[in-house]
PDB file of N, CA and C in Angstrom:
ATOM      1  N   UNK A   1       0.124  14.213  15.641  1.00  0.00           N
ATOM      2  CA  UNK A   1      -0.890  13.927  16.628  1.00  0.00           C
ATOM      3  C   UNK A   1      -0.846  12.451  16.961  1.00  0.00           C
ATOM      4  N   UNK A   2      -0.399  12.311  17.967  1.00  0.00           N
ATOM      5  CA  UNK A   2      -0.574  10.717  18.697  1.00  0.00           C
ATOM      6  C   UNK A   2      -1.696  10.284  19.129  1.00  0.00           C
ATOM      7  N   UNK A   3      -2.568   9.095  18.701  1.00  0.00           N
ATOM      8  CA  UNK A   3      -4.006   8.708  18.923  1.00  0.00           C
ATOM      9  C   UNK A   3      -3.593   7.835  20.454  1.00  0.00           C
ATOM     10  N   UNK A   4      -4.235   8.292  21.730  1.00  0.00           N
ATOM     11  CA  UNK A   4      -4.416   7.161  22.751  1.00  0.00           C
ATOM     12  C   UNK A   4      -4.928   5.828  22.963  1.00  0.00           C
ATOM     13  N   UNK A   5      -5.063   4.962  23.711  1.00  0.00           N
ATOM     14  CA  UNK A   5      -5.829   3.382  23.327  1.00  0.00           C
ATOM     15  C   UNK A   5      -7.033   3.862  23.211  1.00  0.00           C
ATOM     16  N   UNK A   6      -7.477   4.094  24.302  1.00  0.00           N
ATOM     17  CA  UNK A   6      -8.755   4.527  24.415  1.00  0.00           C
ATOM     18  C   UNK A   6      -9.766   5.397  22.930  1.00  0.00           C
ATOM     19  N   UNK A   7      -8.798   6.341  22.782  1.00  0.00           N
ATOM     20  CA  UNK A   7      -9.227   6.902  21.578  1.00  0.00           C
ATOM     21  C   UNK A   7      -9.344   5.924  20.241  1.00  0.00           C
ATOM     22  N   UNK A   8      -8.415   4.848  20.676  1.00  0.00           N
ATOM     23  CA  UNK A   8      -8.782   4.193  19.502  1.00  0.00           C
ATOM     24  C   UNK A   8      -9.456   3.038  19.240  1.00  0.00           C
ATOM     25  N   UNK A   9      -9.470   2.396  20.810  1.00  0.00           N
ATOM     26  CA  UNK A   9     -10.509   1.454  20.977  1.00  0.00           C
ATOM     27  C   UNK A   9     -12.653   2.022  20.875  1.00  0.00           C
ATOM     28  N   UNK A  10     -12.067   3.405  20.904  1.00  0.00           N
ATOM     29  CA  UNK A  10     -13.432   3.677  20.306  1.00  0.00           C
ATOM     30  C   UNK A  10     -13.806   3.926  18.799  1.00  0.00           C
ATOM     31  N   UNK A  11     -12.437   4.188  18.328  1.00  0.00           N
ATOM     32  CA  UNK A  11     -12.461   4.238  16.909  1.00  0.00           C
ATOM     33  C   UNK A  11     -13.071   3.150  16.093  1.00  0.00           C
ATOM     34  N   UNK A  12     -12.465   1.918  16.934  1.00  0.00           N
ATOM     35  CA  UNK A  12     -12.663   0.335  16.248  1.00  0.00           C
ATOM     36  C   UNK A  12     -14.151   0.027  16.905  1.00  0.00           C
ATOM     37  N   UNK A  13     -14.754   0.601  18.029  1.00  0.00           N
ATOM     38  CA  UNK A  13     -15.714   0.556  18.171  1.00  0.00           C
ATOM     39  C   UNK A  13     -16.768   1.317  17.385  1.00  0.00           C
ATOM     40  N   UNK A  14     -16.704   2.060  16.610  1.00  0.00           N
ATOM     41  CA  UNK A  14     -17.738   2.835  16.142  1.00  0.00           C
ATOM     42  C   UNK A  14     -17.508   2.478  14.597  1.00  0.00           C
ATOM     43  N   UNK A  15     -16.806   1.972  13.934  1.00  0.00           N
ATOM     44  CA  UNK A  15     -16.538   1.092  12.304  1.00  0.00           C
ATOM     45  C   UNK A  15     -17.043  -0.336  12.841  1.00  0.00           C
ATOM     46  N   UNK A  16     -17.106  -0.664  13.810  1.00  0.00           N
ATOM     47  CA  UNK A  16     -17.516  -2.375  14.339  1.00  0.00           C
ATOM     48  C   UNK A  16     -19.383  -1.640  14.442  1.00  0.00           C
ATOM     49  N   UNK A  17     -19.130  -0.998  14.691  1.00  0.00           N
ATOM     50  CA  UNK A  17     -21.089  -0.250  14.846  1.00  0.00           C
ATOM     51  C   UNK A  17     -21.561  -0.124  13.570  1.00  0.00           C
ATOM     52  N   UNK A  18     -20.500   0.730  12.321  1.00  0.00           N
ATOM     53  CA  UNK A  18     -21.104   0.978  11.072  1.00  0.00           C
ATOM     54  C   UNK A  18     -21.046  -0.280  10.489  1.00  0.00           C
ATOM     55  N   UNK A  19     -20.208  -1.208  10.538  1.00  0.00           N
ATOM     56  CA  UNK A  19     -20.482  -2.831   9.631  1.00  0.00           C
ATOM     57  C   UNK A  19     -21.827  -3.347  10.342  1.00  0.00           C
ATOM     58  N   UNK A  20     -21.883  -3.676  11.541  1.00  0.00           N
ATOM     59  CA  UNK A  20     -23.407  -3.995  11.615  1.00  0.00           C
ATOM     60  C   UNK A  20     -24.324  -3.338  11.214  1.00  0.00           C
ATOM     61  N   UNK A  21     -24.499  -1.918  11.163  1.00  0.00           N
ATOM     62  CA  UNK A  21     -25.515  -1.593  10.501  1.00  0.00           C
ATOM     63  C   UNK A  21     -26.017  -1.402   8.870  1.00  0.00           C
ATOM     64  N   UNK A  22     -24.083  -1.307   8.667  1.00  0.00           N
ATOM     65  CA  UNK A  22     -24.676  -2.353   7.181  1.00  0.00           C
ATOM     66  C   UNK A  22     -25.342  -3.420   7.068  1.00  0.00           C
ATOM     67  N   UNK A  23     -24.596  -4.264   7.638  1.00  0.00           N
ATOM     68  CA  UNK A  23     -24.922  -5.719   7.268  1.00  0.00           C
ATOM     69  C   UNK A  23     -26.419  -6.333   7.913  1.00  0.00           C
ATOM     70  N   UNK A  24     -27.048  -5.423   8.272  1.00  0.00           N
ATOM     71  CA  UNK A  24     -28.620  -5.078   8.532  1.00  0.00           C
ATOM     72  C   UNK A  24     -29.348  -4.637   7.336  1.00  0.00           C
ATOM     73  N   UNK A  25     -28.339  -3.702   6.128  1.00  0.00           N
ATOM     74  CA  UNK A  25     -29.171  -3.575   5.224  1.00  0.00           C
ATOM     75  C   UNK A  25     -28.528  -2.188   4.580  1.00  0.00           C
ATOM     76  N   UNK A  26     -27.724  -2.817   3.221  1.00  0.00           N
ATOM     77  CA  UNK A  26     -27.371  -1.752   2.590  1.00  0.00           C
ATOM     78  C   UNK A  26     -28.102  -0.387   2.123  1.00  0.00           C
ATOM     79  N   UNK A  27     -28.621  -0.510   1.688  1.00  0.00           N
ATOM     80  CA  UNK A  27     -29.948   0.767   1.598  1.00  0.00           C
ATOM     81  C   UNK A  27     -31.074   0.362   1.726  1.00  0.00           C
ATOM     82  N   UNK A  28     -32.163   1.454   1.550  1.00  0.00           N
ATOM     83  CA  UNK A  28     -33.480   1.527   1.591  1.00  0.00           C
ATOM     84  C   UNK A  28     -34.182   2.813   1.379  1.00  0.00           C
ATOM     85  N   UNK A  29     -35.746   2.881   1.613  1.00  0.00           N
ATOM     86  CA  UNK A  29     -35.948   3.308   0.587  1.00  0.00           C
ATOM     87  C   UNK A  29     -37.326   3.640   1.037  1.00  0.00           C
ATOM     88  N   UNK A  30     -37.881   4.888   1.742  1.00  0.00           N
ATOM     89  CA  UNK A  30     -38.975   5.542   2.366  1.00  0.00           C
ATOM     90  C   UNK A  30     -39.708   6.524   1.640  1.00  0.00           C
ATOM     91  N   UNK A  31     -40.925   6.476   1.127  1.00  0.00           N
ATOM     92  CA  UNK A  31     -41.185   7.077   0.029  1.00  0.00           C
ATOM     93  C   UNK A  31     -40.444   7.813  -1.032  1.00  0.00           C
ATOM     94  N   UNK A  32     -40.064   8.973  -1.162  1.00  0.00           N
ATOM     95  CA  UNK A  32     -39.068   9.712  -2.615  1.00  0.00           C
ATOM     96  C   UNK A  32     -38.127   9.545  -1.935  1.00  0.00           C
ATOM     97  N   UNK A  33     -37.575   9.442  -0.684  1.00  0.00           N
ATOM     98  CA  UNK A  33     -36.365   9.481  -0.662  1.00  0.00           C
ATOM     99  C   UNK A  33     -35.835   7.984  -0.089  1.00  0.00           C
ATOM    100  N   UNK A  34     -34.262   7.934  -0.642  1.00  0.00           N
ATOM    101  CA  UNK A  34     -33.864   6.837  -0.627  1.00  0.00           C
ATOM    102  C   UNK A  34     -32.187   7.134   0.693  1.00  0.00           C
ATOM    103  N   UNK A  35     -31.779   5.963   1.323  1.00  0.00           N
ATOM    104  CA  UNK A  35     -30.516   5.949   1.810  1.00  0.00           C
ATOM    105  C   UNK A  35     -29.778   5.071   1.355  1.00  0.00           C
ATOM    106  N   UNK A  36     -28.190   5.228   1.497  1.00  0.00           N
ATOM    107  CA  UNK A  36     -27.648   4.096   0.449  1.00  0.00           C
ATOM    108  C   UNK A  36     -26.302   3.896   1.547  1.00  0.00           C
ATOM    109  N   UNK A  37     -25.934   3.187   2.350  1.00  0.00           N
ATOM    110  CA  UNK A  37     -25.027   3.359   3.276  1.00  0.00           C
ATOM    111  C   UNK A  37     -23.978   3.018   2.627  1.00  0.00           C
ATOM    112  N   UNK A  38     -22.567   3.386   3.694  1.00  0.00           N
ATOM    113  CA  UNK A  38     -21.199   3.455   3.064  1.00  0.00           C
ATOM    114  C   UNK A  38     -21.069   1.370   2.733  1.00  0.00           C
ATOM    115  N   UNK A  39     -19.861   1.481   1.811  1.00  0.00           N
ATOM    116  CA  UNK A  39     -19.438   0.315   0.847  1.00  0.00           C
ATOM    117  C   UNK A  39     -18.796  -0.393   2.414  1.00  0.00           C
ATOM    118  N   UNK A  40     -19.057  -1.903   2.524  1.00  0.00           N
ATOM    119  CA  UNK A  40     -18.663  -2.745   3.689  1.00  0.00           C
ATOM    120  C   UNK A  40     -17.636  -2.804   3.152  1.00  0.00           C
ATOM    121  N   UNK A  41     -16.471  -2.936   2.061  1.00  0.00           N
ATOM    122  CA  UNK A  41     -15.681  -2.985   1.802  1.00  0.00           C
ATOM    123  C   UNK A  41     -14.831  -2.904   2.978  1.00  0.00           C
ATOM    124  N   UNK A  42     -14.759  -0.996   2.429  1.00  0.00           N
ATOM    125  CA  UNK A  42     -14.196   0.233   3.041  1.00  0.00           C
ATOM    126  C   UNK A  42     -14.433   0.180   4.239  1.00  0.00           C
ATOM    127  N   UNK A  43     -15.482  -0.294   4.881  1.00  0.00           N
ATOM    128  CA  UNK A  43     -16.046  -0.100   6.739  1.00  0.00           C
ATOM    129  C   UNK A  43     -14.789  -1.506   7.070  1.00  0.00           C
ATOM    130  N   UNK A  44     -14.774  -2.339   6.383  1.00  0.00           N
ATOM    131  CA  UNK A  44     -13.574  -3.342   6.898  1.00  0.00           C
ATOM    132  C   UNK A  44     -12.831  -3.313   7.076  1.00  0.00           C
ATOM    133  N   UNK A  45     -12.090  -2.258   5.645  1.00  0.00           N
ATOM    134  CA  UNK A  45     -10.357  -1.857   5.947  1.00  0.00           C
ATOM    135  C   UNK A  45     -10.253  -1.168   6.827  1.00  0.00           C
ATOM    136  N   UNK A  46     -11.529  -0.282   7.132  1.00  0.00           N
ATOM    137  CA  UNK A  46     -10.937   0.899   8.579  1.00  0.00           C
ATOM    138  C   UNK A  46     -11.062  -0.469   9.604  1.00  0.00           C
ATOM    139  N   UNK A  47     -11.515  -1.508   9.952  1.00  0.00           N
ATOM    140  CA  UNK A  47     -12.182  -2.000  11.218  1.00  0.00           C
ATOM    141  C   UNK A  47     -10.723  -3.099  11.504  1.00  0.00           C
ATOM    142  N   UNK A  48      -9.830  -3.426  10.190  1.00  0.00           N
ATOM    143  CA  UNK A  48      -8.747  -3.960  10.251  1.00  0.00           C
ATOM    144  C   UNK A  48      -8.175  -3.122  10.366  1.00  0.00           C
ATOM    145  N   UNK A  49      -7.735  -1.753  10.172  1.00  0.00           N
ATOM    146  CA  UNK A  49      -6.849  -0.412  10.646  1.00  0.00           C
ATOM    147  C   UNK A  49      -6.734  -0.123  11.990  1.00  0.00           C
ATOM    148  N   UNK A  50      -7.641  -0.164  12.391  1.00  0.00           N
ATOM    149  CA  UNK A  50      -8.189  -0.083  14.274  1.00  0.00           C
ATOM    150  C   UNK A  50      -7.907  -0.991  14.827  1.00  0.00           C
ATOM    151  N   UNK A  51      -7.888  -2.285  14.354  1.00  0.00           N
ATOM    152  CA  UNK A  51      -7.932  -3.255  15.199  1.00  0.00           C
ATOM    153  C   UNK A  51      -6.032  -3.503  15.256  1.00  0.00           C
ATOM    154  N   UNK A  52      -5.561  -3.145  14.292  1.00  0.00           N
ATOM    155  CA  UNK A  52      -3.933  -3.272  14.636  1.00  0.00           C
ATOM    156  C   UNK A  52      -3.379  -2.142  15.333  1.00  0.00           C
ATOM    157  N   UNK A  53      -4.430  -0.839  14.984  1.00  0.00           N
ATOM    158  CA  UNK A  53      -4.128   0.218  15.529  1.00  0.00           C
ATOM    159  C   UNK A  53      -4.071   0.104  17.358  1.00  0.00           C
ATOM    160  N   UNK A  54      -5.408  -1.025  17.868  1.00  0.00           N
ATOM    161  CA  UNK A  54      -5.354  -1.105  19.222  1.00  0.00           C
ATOM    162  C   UNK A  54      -4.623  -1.864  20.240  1.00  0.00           C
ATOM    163  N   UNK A  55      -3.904  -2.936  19.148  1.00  0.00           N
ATOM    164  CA  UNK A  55      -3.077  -3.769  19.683  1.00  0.00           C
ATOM    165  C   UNK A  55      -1.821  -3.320  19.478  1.00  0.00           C
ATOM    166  N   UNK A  56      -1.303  -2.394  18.483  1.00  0.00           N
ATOM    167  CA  UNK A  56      -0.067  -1.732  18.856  1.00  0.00           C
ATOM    168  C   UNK A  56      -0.162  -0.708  20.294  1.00  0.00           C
ATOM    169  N   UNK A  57      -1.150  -0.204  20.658  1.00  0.00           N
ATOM    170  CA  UNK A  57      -1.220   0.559  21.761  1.00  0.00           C
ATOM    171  C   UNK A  57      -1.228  -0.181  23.179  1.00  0.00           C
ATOM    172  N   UNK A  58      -1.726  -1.698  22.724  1.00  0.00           N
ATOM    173  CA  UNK A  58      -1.948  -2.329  24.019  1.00  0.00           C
ATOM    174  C   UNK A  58      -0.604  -2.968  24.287  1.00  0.00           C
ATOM    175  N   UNK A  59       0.327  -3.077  23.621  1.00  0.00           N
ATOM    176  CA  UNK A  59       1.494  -3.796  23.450  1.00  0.00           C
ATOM    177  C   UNK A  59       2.343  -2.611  24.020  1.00  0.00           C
ATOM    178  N   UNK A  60       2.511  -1.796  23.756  1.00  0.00           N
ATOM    179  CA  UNK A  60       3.374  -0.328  23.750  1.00  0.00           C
ATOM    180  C   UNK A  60       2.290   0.067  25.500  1.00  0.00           C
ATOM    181  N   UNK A  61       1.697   0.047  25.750  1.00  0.00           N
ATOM    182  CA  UNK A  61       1.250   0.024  27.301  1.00  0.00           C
ATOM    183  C   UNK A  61       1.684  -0.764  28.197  1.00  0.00           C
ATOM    184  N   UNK A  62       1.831  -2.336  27.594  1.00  0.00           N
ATOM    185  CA  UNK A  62       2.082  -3.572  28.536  1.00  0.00           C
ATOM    186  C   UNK A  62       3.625  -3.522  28.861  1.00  0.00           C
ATOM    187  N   UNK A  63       4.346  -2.825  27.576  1.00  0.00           N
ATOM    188  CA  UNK A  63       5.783  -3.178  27.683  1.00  0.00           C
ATOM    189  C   UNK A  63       6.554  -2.014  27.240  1.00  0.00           C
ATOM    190  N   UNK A  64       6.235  -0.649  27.282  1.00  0.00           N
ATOM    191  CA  UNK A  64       6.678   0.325  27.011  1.00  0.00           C
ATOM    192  C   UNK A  64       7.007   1.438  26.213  1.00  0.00           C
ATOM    193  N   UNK A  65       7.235  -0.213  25.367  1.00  0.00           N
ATOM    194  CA  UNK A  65       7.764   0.043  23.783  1.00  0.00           C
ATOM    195  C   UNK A  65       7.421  -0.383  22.888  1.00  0.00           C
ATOM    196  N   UNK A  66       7.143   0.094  21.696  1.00  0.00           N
ATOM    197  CA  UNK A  66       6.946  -0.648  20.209  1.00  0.00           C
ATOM    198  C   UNK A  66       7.988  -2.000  19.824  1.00  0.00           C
ATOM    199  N   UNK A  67       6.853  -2.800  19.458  1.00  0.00           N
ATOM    200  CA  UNK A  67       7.252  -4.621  19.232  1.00  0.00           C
ATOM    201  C   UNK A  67       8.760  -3.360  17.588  1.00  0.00           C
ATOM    202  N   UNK A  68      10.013  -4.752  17.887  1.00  0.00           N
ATOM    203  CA  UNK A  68      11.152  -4.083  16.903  1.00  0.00           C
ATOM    204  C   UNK A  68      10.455  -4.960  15.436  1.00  0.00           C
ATOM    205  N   UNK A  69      10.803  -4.239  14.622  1.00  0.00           N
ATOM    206  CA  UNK A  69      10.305  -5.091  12.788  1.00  0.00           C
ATOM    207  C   UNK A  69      11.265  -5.580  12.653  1.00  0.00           C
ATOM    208  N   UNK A  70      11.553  -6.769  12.203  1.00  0.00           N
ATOM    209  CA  UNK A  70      12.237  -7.562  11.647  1.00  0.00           C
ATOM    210  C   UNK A  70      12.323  -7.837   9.733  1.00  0.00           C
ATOM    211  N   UNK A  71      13.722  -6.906   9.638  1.00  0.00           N
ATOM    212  CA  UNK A  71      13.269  -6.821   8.174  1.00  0.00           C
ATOM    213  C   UNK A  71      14.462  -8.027   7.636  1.00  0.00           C
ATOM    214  N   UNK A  72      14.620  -8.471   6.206  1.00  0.00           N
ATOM    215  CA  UNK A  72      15.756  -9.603   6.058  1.00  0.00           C
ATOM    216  C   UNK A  72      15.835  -9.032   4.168  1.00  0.00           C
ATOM    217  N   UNK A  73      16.787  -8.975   4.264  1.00  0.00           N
ATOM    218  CA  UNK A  73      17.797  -8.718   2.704  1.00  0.00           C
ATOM    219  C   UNK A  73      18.285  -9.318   2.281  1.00  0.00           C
ATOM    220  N   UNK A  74      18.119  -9.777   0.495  1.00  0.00           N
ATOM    221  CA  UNK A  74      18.588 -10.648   0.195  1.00  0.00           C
ATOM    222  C   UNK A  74      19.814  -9.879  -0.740  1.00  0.00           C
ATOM    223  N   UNK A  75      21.361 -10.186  -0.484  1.00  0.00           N
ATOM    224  CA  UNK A  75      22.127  -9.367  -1.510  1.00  0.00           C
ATOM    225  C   UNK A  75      22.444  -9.875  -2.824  1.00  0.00           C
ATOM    226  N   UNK A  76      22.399  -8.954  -3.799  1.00  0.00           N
ATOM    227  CA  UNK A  76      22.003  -9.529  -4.934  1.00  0.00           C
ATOM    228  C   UNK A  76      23.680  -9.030  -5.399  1.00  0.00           C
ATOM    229  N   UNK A  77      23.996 -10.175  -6.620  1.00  0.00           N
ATOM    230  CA  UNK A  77      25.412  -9.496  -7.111  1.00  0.00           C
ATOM    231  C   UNK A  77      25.254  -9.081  -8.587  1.00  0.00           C
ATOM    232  N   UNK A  78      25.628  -8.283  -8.782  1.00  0.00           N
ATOM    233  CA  UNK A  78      25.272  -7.291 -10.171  1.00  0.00           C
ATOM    234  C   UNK A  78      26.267  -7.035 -10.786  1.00  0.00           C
TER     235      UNK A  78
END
């Protein structure tokens, strides 16, 4: 399944929604019952996942194609 920009610029939009509403206030606490929202940790790594996720899509829109990786080897003698 291939995710679109769009699809994923809302992705990074709606983890950019759940960190603010953490960072408004990890839990709380209304008579017996209590809420305890998800770990900001975890809401970050998705919000850094999305956010490379949207710039590989915007890059691959502007120019066709996926940026090439540049990998480098070092040969070892054994």
């Amino acid at each position: 399944m291939s995710i679109t920009l769009e699809q994923a610029e809302e992705h990074l939009k709606a983890w950019l929604n759940a960190e603010l509403s953490v960072t408004t206030g990890q839990s709380y606490k209304i008579g017996s019952r209590e809420l305890t929202r998800a770990n900001l940790a975890q809401i970050r790594e998705r919000v850094t996942y999305w956010r490379k996720e949207v710039e590989r899509l915007q890059y691959l829109k502007r120019n066709g194609r996926l940026p090439k990786k540049v990998r480098r080897y070092i040969p070892i003698d054994l």
